[in-house]
C-alpha atoms as a PDB file:
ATOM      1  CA  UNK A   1      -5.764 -11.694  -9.939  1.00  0.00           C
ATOM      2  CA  UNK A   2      -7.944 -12.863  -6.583  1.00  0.00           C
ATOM      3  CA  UNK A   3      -5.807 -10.296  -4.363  1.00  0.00           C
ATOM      4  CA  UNK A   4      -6.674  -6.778  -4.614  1.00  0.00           C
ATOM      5  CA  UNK A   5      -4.852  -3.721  -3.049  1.00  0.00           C
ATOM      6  CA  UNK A   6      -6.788  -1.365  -1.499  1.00  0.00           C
ATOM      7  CA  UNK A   7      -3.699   1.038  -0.905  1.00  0.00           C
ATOM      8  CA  UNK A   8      -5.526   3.480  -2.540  1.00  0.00           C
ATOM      9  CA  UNK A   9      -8.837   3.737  -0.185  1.00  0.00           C
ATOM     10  CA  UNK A  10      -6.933   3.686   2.843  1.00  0.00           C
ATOM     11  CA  UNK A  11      -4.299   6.723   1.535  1.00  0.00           C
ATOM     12  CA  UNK A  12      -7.576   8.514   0.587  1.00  0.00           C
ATOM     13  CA  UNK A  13      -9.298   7.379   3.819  1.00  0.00           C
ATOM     14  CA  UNK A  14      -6.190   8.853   5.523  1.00  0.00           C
ATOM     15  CA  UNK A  15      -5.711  11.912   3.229  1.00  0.00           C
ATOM     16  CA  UNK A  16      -2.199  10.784   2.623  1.00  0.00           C
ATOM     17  CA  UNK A  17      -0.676  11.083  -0.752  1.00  0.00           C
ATOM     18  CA  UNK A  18       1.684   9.218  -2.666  1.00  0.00           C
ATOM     19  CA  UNK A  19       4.471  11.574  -2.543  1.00  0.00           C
ATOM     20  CA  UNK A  20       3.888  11.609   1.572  1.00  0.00           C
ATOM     21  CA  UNK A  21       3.478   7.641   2.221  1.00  0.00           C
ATOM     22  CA  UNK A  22       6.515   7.828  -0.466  1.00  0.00           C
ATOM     23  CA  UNK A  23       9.094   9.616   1.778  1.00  0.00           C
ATOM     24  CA  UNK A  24       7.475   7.718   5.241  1.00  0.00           C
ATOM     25  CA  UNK A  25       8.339   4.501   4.312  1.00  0.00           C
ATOM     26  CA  UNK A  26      11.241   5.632   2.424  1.00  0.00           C
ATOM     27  CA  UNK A  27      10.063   3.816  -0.916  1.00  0.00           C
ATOM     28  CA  UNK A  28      10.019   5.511  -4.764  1.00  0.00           C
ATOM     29  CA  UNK A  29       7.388   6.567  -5.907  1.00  0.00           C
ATOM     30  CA  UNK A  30       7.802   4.096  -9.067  1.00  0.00           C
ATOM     31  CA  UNK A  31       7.437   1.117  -6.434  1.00  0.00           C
ATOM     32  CA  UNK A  32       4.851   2.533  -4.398  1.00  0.00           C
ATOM     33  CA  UNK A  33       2.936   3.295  -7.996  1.00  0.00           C
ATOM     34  CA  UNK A  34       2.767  -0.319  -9.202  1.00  0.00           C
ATOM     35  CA  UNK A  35       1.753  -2.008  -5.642  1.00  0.00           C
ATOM     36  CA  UNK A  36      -0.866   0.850  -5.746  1.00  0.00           C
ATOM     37  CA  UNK A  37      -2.302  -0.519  -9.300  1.00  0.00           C
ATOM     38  CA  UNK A  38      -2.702  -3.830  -8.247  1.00  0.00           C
ATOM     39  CA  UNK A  39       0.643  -4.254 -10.982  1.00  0.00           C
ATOM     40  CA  UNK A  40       2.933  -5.631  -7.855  1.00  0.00           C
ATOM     41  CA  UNK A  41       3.211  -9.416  -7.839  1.00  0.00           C
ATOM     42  CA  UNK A  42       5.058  -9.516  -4.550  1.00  0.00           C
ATOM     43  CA  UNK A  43       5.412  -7.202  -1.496  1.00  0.00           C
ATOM     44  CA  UNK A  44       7.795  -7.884   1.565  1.00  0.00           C
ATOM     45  CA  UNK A  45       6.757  -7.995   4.857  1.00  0.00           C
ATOM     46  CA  UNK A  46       8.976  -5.164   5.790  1.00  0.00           C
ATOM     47  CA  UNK A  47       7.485  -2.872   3.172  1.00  0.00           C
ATOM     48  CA  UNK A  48       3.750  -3.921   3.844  1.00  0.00           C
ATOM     49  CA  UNK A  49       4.791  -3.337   7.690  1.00  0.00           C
ATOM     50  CA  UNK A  50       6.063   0.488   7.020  1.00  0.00           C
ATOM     51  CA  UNK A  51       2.854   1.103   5.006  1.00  0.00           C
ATOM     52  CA  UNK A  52       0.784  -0.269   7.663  1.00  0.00           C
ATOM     53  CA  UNK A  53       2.980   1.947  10.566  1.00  0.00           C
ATOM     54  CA  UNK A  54       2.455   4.986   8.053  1.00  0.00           C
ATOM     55  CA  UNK A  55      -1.219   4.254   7.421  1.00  0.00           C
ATOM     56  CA  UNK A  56      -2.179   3.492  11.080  1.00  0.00           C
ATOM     57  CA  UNK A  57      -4.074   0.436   9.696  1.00  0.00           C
ATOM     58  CA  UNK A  58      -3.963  -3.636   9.173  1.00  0.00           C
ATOM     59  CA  UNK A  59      -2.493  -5.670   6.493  1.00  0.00           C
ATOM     60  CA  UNK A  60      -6.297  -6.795   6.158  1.00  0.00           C
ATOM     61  CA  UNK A  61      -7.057  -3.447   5.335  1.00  0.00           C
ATOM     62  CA  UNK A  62      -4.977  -2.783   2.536  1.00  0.00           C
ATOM     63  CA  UNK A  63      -4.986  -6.309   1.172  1.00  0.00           C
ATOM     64  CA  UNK A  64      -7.943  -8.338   0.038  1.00  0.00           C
ATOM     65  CA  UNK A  65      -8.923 -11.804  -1.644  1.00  0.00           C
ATOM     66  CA  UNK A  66     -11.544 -12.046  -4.164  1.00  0.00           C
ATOM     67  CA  UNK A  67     -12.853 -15.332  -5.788  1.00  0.00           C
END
């Protein structure tokens, strides 16, 4: 898959676990888990805006295309 999530640099970048960004944008864990993996095949722009409140960071930043 060419787009890779980097959700788990910027909650380490951040110190932020899962459990945390879990309850800040009000998301389970399960959900949060599989965008986390790279396993998601679709995010909403709601959900990709709450991360990126919680996160203090840019879509950009937690999404990336590779060739």
């Amino acid at each position: 898959m060419p787009i890779i999530v980097n959700l788990d640099v910027m909650m380490a970048k951040r110190k932020m676990s899962l459990n945390e960004l879990s309850e800040k944008v009000d998301l389970t864990l399960a959900n949060l888990s599989i965008l986390k993996t790279g396993k998601a095949k679709a995010v909403r722009f709601s959900t990709l805006e709450a991360i990126c409140k919680a996160l203090n960071c840019q879509p950009g930043d937690i999404l990336e295309f590779v060739e």
